[in-house]
N, C-alpha and C. Protein backbone atom coordinates (compact mmCIF):
# COMPACT_ATOMS: atom_id res chain seq x y z
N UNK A 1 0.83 -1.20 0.00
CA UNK A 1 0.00 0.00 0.00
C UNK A 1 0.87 1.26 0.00
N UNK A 2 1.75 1.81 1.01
CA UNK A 2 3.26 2.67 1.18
C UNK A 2 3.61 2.64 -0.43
N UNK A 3 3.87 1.40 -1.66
CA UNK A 3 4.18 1.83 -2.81
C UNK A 3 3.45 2.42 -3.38
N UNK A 4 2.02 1.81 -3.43
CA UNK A 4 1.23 2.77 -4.31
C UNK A 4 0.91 3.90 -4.22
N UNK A 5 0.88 4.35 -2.91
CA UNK A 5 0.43 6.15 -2.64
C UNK A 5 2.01 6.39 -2.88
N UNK A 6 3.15 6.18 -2.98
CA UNK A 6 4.44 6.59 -3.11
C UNK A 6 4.32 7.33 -4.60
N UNK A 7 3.70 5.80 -5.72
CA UNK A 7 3.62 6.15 -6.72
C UNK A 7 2.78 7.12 -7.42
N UNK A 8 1.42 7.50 -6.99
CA UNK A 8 0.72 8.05 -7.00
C UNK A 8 1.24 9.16 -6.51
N UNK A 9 1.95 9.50 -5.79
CA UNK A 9 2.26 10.87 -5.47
C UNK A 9 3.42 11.62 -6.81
N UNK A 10 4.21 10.26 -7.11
CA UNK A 10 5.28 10.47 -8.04
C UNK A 10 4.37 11.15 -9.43
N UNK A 11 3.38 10.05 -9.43
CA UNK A 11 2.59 10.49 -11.03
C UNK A 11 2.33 12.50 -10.65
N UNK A 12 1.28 12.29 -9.88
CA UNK A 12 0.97 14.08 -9.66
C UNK A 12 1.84 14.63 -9.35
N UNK A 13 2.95 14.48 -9.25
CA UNK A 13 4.19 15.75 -9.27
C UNK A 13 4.69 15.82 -10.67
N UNK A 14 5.47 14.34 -11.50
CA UNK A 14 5.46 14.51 -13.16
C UNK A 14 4.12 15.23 -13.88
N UNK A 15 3.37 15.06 -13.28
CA UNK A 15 2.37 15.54 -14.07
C UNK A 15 2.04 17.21 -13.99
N UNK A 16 2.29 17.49 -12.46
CA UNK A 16 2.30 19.21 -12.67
C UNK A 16 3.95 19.51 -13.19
N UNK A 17 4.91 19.06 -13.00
CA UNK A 17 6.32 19.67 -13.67
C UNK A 17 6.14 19.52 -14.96
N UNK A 18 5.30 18.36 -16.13
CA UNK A 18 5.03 18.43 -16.99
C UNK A 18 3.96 19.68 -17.94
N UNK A 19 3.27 19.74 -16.67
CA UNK A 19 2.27 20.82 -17.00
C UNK A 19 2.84 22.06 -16.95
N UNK A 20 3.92 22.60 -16.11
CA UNK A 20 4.78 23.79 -16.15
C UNK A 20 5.47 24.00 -16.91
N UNK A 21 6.21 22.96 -17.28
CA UNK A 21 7.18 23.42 -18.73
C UNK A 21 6.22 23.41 -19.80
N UNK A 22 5.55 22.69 -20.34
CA UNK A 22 4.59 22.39 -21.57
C UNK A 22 4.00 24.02 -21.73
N UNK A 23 4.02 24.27 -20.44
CA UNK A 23 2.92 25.86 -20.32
C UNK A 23 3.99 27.30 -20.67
N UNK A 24 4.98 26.67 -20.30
CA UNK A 24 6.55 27.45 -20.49
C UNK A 24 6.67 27.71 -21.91
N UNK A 25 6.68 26.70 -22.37
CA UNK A 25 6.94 26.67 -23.99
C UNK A 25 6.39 27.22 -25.14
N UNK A 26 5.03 26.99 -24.47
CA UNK A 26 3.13 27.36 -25.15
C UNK A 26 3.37 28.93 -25.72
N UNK A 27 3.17 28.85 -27.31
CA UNK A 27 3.24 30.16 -28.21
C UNK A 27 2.34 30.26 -28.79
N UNK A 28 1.65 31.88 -28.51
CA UNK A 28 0.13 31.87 -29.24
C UNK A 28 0.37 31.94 -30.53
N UNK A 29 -1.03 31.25 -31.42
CA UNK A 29 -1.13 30.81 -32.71
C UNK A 29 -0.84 32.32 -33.28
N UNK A 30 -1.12 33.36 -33.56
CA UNK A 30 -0.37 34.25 -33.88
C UNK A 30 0.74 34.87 -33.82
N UNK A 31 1.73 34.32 -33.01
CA UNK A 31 3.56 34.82 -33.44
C UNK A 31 3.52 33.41 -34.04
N UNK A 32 3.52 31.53 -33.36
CA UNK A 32 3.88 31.36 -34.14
C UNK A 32 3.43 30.76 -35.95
N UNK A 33 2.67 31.52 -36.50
CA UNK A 33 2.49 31.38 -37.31
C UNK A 33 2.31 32.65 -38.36
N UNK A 34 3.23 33.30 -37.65
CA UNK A 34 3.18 34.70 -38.25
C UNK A 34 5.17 34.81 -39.05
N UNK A 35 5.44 35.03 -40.23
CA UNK A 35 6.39 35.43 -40.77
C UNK A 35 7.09 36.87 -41.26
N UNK A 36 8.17 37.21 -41.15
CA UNK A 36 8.54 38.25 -41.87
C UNK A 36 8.22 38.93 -43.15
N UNK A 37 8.02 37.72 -44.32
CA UNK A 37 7.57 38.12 -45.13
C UNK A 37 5.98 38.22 -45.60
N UNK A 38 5.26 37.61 -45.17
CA UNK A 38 4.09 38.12 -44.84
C UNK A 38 2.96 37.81 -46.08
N UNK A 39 3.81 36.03 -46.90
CA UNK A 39 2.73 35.88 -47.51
C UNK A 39 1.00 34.89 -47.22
N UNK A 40 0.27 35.49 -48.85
CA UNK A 40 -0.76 34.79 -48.38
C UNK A 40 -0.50 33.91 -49.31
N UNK A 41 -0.87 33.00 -49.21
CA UNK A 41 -1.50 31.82 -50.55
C UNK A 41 -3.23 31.75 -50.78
N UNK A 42 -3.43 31.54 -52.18
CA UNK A 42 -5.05 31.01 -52.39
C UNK A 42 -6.09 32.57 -52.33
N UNK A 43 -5.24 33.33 -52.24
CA UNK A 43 -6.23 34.26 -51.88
C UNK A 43 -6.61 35.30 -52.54
């Protein structure tokens, strides 16, 4: 029983340090999909 709440505690800590960097990284769809040159296609 001591392993499983051990492990269970392990999961919800990877899981918020995962959630912090992932959130770290996170770039809104407008820079990144925005370029210098500034074409359109199709349009």
């Amino acid at each position: 029983m001591k392993s499983f709440i051990i492990a269970c505690v392990a999961a919800v800590v990877i899981a918020v340090f995962g959630g912090v960097v992932l959130n770290g990284i996170n770039v809104p769809a407008d820079q990144a999909y925005s370029s210098a040159t500034a074409v359109r296609l199709g349009a």
